[in-house]
C-alpha atoms as a PDB file:
ATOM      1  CA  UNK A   1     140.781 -65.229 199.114  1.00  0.00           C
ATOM      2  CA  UNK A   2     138.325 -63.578 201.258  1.00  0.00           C
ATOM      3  CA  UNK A   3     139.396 -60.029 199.766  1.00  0.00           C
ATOM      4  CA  UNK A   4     138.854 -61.340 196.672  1.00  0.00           C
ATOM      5  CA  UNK A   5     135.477 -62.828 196.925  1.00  0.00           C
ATOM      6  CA  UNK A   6     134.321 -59.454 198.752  1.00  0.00           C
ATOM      7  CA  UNK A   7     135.708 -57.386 195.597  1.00  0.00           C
ATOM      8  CA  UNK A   8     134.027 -59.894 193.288  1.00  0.00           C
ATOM      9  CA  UNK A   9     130.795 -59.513 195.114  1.00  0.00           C
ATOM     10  CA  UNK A  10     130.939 -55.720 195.374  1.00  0.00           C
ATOM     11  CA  UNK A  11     131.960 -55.499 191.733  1.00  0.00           C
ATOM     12  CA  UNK A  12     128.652 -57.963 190.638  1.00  0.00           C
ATOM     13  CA  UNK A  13     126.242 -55.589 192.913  1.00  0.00           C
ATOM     14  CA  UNK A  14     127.667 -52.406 191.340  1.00  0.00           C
ATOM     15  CA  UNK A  15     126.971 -54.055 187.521  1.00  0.00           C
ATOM     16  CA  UNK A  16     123.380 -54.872 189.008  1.00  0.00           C
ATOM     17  CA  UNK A  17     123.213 -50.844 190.060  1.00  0.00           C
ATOM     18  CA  UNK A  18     124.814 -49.587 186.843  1.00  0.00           C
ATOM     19  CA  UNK A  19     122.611 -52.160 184.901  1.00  0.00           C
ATOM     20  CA  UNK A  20     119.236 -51.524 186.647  1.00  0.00           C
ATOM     21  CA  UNK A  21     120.310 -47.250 186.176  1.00  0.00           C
ATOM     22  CA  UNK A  22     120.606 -48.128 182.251  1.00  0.00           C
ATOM     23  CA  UNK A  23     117.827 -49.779 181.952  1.00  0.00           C
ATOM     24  CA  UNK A  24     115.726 -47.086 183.604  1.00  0.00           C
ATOM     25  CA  UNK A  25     117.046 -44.743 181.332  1.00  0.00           C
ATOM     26  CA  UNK A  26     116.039 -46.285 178.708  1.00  0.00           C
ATOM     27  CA  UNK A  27     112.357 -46.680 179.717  1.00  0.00           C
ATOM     28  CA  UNK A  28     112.434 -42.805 180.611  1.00  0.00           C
ATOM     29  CA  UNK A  29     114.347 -42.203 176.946  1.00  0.00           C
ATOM     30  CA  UNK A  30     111.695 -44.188 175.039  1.00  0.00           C
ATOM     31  CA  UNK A  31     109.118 -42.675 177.135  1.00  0.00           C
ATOM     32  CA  UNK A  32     110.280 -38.844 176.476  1.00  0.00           C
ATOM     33  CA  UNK A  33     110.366 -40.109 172.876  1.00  0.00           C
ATOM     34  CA  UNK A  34     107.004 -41.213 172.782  1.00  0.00           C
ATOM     35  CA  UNK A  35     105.631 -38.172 174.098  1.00  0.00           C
ATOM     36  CA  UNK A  36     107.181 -36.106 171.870  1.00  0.00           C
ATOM     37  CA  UNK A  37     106.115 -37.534 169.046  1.00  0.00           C
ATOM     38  CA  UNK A  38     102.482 -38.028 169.942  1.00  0.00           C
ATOM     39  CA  UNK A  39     102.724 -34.150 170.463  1.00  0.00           C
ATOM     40  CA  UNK A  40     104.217 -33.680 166.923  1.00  0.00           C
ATOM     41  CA  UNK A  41     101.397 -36.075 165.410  1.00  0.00           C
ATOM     42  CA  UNK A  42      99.103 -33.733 167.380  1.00  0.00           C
ATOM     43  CA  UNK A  43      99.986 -30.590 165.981  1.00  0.00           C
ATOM     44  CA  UNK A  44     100.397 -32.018 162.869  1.00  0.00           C
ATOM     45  CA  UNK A  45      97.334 -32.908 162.471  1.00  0.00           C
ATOM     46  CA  UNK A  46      95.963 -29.782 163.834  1.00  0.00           C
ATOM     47  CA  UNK A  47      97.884 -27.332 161.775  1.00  0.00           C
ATOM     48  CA  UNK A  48      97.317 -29.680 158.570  1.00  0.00           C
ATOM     49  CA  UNK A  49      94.495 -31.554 158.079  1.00  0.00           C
ATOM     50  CA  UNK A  50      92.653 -29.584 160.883  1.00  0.00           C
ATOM     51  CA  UNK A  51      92.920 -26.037 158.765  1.00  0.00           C
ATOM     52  CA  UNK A  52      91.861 -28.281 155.269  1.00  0.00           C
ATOM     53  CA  UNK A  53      88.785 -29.174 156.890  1.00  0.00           C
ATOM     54  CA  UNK A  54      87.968 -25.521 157.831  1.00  0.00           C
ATOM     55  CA  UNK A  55      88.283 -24.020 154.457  1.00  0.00           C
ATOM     56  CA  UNK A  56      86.346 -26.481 153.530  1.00  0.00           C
ATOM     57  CA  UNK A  57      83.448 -26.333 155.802  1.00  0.00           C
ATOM     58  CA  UNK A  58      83.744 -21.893 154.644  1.00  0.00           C
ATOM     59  CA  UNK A  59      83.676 -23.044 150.985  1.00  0.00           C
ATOM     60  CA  UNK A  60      80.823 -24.858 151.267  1.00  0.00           C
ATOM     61  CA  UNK A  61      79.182 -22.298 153.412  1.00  0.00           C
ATOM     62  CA  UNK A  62      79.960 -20.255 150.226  1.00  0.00           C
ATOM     63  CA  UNK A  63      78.292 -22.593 147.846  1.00  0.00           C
ATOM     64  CA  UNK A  64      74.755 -22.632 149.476  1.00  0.00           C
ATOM     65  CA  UNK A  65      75.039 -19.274 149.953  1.00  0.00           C
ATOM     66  CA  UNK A  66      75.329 -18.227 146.152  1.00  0.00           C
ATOM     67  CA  UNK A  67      73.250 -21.919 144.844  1.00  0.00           C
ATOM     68  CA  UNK A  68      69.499 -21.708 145.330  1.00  0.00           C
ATOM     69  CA  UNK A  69      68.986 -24.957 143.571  1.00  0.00           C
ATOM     70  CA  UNK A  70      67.029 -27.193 146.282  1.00  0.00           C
ATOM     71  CA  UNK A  71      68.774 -30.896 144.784  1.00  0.00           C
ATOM     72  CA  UNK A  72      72.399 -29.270 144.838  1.00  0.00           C
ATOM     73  CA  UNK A  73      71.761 -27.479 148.306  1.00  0.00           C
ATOM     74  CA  UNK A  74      70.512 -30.568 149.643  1.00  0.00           C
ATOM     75  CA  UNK A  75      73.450 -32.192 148.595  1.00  0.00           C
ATOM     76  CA  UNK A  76      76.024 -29.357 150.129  1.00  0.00           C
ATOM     77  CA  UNK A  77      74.122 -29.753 153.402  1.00  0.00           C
ATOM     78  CA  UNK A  78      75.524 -32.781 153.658  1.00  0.00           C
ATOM     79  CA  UNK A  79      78.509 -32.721 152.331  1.00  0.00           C
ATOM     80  CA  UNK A  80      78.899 -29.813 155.070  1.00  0.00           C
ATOM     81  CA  UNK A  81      77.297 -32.167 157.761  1.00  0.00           C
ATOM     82  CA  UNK A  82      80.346 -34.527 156.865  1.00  0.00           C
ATOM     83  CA  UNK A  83      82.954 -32.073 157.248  1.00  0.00           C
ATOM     84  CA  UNK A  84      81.558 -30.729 160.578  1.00  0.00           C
ATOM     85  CA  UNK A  85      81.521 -34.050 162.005  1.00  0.00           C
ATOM     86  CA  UNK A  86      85.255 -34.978 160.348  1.00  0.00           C
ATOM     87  CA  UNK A  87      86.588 -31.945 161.731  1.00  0.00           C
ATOM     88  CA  UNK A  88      84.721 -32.971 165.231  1.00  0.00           C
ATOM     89  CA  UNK A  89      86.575 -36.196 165.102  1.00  0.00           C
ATOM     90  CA  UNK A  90      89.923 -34.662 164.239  1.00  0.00           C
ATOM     91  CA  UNK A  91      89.485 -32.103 167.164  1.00  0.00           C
ATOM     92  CA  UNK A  92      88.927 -35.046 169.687  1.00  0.00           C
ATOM     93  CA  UNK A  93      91.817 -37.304 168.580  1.00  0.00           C
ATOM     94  CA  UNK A  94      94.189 -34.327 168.706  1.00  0.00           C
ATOM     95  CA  UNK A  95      92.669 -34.018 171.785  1.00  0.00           C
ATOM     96  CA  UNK A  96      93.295 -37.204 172.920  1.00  0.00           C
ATOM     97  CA  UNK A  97      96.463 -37.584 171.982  1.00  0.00           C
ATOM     98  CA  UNK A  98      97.982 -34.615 173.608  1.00  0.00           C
ATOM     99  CA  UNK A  99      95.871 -35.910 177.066  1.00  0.00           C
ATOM    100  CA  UNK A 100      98.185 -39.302 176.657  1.00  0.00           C
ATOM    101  CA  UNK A 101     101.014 -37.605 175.535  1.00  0.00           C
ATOM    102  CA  UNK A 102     101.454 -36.416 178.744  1.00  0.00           C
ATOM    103  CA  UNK A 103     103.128 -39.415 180.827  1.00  0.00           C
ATOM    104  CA  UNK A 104     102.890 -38.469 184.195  1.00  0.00           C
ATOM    105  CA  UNK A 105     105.944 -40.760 185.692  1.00  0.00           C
ATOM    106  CA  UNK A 106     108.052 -39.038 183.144  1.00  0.00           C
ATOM    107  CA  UNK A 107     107.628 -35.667 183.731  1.00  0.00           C
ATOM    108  CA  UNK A 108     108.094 -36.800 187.945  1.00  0.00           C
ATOM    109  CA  UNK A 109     111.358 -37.840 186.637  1.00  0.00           C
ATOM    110  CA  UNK A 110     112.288 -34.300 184.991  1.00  0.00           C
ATOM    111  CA  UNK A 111     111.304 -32.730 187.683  1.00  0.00           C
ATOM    112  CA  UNK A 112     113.263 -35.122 190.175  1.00  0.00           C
ATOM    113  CA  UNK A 113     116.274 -34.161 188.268  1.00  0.00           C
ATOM    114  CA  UNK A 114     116.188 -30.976 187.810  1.00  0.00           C
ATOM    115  CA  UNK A 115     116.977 -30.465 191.404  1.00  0.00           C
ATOM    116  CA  UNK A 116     120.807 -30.644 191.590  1.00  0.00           C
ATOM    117  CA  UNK A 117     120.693 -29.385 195.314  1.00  0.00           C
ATOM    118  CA  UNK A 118     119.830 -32.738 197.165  1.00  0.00           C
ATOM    119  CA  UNK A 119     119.179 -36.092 196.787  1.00  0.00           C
ATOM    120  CA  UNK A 120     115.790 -37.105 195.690  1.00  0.00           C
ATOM    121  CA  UNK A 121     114.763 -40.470 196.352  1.00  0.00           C
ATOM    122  CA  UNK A 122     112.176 -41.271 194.008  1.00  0.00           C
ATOM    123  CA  UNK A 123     108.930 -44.429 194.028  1.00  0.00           C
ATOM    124  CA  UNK A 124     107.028 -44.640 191.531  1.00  0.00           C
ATOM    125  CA  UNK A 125     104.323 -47.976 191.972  1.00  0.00           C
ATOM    126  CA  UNK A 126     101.355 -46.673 189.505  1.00  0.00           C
ATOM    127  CA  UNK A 127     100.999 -49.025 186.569  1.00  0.00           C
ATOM    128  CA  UNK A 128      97.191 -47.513 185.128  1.00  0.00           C
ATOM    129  CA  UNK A 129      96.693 -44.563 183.291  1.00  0.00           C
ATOM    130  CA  UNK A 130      96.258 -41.595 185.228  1.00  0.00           C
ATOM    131  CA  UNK A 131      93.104 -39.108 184.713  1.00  0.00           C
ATOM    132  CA  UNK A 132      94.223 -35.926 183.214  1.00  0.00           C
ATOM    133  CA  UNK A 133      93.519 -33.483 185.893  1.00  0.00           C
ATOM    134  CA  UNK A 134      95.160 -36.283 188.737  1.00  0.00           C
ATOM    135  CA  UNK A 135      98.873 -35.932 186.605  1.00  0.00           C
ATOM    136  CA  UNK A 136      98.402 -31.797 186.198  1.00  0.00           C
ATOM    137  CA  UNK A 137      97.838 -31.667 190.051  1.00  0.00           C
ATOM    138  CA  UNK A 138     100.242 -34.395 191.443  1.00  0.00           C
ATOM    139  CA  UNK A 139     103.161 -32.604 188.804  1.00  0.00           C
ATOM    140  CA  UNK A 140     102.287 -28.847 189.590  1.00  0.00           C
ATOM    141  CA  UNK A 141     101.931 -30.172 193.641  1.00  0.00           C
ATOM    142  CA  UNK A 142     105.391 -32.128 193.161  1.00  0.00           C
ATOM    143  CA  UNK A 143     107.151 -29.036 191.633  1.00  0.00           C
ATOM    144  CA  UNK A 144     105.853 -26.440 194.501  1.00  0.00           C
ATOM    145  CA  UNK A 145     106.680 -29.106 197.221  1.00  0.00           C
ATOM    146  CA  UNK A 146     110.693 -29.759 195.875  1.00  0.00           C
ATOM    147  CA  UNK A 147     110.719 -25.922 195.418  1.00  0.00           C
ATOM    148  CA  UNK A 148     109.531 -25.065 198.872  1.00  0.00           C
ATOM    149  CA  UNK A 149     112.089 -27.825 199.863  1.00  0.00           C
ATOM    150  CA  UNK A 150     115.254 -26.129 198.183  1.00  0.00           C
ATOM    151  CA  UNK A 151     114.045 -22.554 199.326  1.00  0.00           C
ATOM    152  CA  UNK A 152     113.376 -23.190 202.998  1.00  0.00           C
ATOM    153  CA  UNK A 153     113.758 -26.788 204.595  1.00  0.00           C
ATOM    154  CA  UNK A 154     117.707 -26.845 204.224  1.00  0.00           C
ATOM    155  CA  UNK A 155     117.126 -30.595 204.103  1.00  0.00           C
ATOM    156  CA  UNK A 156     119.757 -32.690 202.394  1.00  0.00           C
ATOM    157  CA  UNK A 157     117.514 -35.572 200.993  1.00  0.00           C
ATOM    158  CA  UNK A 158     113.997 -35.511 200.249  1.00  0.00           C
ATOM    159  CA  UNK A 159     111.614 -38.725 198.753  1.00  0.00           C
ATOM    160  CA  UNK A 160     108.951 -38.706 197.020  1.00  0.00           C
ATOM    161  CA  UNK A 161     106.305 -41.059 196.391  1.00  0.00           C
ATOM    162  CA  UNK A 162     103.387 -42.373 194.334  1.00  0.00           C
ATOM    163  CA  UNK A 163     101.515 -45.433 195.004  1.00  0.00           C
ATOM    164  CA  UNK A 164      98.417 -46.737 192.922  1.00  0.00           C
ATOM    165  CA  UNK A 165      95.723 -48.376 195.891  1.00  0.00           C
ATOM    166  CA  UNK A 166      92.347 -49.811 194.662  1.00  0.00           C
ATOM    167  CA  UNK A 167      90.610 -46.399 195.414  1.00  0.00           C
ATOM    168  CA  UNK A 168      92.688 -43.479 195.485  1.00  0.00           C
ATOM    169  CA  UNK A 169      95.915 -42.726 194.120  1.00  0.00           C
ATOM    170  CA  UNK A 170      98.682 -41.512 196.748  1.00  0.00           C
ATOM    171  CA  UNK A 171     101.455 -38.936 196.550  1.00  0.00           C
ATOM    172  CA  UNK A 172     104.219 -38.455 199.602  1.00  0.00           C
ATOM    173  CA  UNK A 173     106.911 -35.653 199.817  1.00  0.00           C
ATOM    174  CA  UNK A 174     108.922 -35.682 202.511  1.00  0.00           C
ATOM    175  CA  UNK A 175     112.763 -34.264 203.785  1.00  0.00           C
ATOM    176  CA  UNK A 176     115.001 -34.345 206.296  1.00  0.00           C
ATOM    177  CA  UNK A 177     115.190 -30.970 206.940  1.00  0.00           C
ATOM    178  CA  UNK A 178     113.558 -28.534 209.088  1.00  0.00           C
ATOM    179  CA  UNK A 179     111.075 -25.561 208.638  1.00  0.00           C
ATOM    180  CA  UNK A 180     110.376 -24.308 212.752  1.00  0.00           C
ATOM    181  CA  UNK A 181     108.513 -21.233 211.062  1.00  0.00           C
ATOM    182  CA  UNK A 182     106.008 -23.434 209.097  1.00  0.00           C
ATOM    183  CA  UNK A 183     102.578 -22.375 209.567  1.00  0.00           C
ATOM    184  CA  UNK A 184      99.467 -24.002 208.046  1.00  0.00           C
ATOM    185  CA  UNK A 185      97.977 -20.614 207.298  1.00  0.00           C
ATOM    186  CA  UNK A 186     101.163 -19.355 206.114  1.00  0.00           C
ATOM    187  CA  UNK A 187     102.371 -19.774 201.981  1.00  0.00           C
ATOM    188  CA  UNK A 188     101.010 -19.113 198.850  1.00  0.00           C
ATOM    189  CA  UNK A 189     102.732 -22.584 198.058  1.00  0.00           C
ATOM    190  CA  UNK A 190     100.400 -24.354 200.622  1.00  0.00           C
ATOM    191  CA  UNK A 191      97.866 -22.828 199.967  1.00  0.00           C
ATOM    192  CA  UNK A 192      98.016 -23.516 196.072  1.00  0.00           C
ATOM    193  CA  UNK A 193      98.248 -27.081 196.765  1.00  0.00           C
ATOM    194  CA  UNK A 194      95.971 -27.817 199.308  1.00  0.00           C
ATOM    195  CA  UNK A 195      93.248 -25.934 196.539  1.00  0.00           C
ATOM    196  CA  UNK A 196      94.270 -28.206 194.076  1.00  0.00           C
ATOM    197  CA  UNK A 197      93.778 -31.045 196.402  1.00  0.00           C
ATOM    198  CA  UNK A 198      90.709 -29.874 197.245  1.00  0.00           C
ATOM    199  CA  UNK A 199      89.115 -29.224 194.129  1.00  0.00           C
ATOM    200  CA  UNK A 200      89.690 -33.008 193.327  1.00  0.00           C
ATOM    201  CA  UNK A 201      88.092 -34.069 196.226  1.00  0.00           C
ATOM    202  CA  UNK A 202      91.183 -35.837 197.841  1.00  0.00           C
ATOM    203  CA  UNK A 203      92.893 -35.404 201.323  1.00  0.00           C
ATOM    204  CA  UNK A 204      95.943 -33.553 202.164  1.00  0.00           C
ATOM    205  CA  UNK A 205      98.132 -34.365 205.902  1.00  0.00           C
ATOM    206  CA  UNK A 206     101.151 -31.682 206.525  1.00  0.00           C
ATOM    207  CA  UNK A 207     103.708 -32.948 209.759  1.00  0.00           C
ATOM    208  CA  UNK A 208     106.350 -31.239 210.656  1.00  0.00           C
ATOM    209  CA  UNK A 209     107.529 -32.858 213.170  1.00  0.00           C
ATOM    210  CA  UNK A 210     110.535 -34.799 211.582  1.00  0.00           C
ATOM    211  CA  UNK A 211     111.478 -32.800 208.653  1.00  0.00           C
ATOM    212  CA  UNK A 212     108.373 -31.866 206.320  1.00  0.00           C
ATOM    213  CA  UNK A 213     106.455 -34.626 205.316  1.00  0.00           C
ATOM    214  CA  UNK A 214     103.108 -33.970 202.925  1.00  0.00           C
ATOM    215  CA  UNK A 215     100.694 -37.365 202.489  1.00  0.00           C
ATOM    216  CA  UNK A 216      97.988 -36.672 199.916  1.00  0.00           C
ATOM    217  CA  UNK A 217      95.729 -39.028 198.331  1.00  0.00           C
ATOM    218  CA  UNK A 218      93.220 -39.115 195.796  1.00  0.00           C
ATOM    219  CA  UNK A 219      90.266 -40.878 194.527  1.00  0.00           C
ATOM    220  CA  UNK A 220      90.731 -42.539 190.870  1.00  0.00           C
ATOM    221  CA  UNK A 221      88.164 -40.935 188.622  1.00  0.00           C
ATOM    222  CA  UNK A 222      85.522 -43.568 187.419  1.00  0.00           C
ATOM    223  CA  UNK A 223      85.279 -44.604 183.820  1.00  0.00           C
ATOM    224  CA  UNK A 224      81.721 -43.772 183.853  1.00  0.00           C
ATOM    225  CA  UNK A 225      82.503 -39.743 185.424  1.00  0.00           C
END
């Protein structure tokens, strides 16, 4: 009896796993999908409407150029005022929607799993939407960390990280490996992302000494900036 009830319960907290790892999947599926498409709308509109709206604002250019009549110039004026300010608004949406296309827990994921070499624990705890230059630096810093990582630390797990706080946005890469020639003056790789820490103002803490552990954080970016 006791076999059986430790079966049964290992069996119903394996279906929790295998449910919980489906349903994640799903969110990252519908998430990739998303993104792609918003790109597609994007260029879409770019390559489309967005090239319309130029020929249109030259054609017009053409008009006044060969039509000296003051009532029909005045008219083409702002007919090309219109189109300027379309093709303004068309440039910004595109814009836009290639800035929220790019889903910052998403591509954390692909990059997670595209290293087959160890196991990557991964946290993700930010629920806001992330300012455009805080995803390019946290993925371009998470991709150079998990490289250096598989090139030097011969760890066999590494986690990483990112927590939402009031203020600042965190990011934490660490392994269980070991790097005795580590030098903060030493790597391009460093040095790239303690620059791109820098240059948004946020805070970066390197410790070696159990495994390689990086703690950076961030200050959110206010509406009104």
């Amino acid at each position: 009896y006791i076999d059986i009830r430790d079966s049964t319960q290992e069996i119903t907290i394996q279906l929790k796993k295998n449910n919980l790892e489906l349903l994640r999947k799903q969110d990252y599926e519908i998430s990739l999908a998303t993104a792609t498409e918003r790109n597609r709308i994007s260029r879409d509109i770019h390559d489309n409407v967005g090239h319309l709206l130029s020929r249109s604002i030259i054609q017009v250019g053409a008009l006044l150029t060969v039509n000296k009549n003051p009532k029909v110039q005045t008219q083409l004026f702002e007919l090309k005022d219109s189109l300027v300010y379309a093709m303004d608004s068309i440039r910004n949406s595109v814009h836009n929607l290639k800035e929220k296309s790019v889903d910052l827990e998403t591509e954390i994921k692909k990059l997670v799993n595209d290293f087959v070499s160890f196991e990557i624990n991964l946290t993700y705890d930010i629920e806001n939407e992330v300012d455009k230059n805080i995803k390019y630096c946290f993925i371009a810093v998470t991709k150079e960390a998990l490289s250096n990582i598989a090139k030097h630390a011969k760890a066999t797990a590494a986690w990483v990280t990112l927590r939402e706080h009031p203020a600042i946005y965190q990011l934490i890469i660490s392994d269980n490996g070991k790097n005795p020639k580590y030098h903060p003056d030493n790597g391009i790789g460093i040095k790239n992302i303690t620059e791109r820490i820098i240059s948004l103002n946020g805070n970066i803490n390197i410790n070696t000494n159990d495994g390689f552990q990086i703690f950076i954080s961030v200050p959110k970016v206010k509406k009104d900036d």
